[in-house]
C-alpha atoms as a PDB file:
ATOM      1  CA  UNK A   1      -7.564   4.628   1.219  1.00  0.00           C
ATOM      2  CA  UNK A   2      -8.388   1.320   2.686  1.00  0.00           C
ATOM      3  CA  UNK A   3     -11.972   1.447   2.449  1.00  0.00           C
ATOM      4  CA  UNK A   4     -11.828   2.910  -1.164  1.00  0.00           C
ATOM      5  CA  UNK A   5      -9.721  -0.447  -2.072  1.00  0.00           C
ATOM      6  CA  UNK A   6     -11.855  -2.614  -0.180  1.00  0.00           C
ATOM      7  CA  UNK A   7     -15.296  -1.068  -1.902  1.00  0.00           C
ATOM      8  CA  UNK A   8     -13.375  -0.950  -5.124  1.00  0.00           C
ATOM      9  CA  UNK A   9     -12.537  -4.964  -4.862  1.00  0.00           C
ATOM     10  CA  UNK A  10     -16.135  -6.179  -4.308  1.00  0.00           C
ATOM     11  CA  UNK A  11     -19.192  -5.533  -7.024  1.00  0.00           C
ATOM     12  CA  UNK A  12     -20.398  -2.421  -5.037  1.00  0.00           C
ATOM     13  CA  UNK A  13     -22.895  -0.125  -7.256  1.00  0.00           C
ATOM     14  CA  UNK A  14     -21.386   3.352  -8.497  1.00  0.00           C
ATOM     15  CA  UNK A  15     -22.839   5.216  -6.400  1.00  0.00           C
ATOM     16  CA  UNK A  16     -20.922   3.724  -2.951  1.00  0.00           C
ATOM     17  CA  UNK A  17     -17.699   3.495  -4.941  1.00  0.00           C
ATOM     18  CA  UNK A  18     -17.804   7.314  -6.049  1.00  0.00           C
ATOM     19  CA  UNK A  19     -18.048   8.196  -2.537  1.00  0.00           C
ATOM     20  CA  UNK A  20     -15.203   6.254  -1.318  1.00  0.00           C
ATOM     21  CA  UNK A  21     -13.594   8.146  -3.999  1.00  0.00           C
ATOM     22  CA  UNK A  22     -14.458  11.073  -3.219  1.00  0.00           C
ATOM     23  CA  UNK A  23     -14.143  10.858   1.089  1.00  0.00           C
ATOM     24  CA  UNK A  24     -10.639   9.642   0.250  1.00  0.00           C
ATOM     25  CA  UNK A  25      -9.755  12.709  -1.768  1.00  0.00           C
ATOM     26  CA  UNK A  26     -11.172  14.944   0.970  1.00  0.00           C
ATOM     27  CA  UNK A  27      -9.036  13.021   3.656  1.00  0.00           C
ATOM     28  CA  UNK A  28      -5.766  13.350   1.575  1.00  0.00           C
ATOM     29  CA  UNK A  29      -6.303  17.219   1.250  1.00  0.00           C
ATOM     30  CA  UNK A  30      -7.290  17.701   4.484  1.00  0.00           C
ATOM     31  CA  UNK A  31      -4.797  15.574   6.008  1.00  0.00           C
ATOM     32  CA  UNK A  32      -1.519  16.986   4.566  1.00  0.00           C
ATOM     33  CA  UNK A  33      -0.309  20.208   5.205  1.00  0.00           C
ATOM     34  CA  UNK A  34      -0.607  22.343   1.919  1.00  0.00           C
ATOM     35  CA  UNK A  35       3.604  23.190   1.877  1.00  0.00           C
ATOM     36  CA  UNK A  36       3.739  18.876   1.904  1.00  0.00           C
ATOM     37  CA  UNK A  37       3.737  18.474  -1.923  1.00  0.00           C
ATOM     38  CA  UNK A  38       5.355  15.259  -2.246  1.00  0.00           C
ATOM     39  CA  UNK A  39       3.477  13.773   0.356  1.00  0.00           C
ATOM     40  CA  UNK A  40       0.133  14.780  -1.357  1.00  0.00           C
ATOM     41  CA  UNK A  41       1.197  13.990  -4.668  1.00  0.00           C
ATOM     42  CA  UNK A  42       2.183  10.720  -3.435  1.00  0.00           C
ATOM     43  CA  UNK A  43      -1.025   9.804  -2.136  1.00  0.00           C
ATOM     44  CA  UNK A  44      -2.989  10.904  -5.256  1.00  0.00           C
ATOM     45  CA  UNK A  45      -1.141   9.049  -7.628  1.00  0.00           C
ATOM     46  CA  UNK A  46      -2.142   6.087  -5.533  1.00  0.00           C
ATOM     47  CA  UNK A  47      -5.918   6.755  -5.939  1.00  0.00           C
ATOM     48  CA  UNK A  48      -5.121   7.711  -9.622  1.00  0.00           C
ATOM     49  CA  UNK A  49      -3.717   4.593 -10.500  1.00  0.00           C
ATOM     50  CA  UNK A  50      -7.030   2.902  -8.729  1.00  0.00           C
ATOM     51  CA  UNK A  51      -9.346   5.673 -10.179  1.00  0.00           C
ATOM     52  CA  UNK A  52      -7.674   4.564 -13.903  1.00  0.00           C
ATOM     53  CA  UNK A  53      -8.431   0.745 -12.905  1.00  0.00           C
ATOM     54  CA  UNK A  54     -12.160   1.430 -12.146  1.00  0.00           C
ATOM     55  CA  UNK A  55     -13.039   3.745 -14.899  1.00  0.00           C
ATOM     56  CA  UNK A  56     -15.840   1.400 -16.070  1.00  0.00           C
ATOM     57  CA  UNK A  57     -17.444   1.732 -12.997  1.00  0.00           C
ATOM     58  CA  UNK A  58     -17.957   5.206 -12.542  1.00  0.00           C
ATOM     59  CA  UNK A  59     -19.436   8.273 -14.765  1.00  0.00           C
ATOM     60  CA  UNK A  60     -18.054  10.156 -16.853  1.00  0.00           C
ATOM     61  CA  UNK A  61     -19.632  13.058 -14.917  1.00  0.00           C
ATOM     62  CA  UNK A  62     -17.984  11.713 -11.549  1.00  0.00           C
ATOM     63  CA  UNK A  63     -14.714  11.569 -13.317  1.00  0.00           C
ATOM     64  CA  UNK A  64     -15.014  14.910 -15.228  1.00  0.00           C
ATOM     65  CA  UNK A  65     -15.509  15.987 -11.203  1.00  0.00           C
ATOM     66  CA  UNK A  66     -12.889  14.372  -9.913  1.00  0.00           C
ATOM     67  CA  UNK A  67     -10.558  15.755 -12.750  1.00  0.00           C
ATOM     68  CA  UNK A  68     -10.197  19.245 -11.274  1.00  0.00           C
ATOM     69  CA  UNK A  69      -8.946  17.290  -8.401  1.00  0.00           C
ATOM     70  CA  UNK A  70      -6.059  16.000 -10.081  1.00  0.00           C
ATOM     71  CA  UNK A  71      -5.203  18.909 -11.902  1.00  0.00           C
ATOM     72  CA  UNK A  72      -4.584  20.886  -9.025  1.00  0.00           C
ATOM     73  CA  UNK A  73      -1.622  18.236  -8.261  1.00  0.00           C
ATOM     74  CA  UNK A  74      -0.524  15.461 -10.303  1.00  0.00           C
ATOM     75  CA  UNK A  75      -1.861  16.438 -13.386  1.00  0.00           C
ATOM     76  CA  UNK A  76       0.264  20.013 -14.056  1.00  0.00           C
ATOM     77  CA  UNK A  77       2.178  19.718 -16.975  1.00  0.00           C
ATOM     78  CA  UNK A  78       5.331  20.534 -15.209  1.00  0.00           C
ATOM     79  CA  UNK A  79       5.335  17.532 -13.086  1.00  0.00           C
ATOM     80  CA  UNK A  80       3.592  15.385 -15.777  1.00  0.00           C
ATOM     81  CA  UNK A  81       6.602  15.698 -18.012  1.00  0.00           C
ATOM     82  CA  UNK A  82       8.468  13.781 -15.085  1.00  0.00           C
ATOM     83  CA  UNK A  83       6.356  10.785 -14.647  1.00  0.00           C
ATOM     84  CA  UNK A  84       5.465   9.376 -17.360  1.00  0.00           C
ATOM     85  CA  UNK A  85       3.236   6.427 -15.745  1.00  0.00           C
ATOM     86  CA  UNK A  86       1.143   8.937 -14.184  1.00  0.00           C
ATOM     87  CA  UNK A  87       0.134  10.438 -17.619  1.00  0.00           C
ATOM     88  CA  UNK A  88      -0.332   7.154 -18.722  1.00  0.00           C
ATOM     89  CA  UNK A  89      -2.684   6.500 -15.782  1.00  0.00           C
ATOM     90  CA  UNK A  90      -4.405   9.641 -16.368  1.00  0.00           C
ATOM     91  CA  UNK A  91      -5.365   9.159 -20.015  1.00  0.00           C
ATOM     92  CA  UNK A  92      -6.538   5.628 -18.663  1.00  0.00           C
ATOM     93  CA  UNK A  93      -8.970   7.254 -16.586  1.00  0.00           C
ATOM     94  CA  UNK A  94      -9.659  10.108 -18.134  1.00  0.00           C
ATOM     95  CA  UNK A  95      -9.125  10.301 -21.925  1.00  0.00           C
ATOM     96  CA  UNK A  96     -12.574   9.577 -23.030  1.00  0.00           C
ATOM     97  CA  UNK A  97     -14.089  12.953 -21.311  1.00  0.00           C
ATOM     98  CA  UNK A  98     -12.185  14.943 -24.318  1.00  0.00           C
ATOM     99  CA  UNK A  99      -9.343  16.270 -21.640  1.00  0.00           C
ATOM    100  CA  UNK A 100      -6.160  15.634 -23.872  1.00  0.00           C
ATOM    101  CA  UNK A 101      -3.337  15.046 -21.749  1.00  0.00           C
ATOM    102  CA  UNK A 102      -0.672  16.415 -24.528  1.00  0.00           C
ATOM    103  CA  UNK A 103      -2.170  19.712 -25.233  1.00  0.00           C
ATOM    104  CA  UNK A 104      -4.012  20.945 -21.905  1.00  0.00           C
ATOM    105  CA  UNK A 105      -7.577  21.288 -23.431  1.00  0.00           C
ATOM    106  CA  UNK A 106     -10.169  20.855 -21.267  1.00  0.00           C
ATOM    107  CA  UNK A 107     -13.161  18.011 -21.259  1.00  0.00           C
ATOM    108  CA  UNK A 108     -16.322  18.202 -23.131  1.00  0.00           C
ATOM    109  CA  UNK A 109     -18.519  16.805 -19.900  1.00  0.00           C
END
């Protein structure tokens, strides 16, 4: 997570920042144990709220990607409907790919 912030604080190009996104994904699925939901979902959110913040920077094809990723955690309806800031940070980052965060349909990338 470190080195995601770090590359996402300085002009790096897309292609550098999309990896930081995406080894820090890797790390936080790899690194907690599977039955350790809050612990994961904890983490995510944190790289949700970045990924929202940088959305200018990287593709819509990186981000239609990196969606499934979030929709096998934070982004179920079920816990949606309990944190509202979290939807708000996923329509921030994702919104524009066609995924609408209200009705479950799916992105047009």
């Amino acid at each position: 997570m470190i080195r995601l912030w770090l590359t996402s604080s300085h002009p790096a190009q897309a292609e550098e920042l999309q990896q930081a996104y995406q080894d820090c994904l890797t790390a936080i699925e790899y690194s907690r144990p599977k039955e350790d939901i809050a612990s994961r979902h904890a983490y995510f959110t944190r790289i949700l709220r970045q990924l929202a913040a940088d959305r200018e920077r990287l593709s819509p094809e990186f981000r239609a990607e990196v969606l499934g990723r979030f929709k096998e955690s934070i982004l179920e309806e079920s816990f949606l409907n309990g944190h509202p800031l979290i939807r708000h940070w996923a329509v921030q980052a994702f919104n524009d790919l066609g995924f609408d965060f209200f009705s479950g349909s799916e992105p047009d990338v």
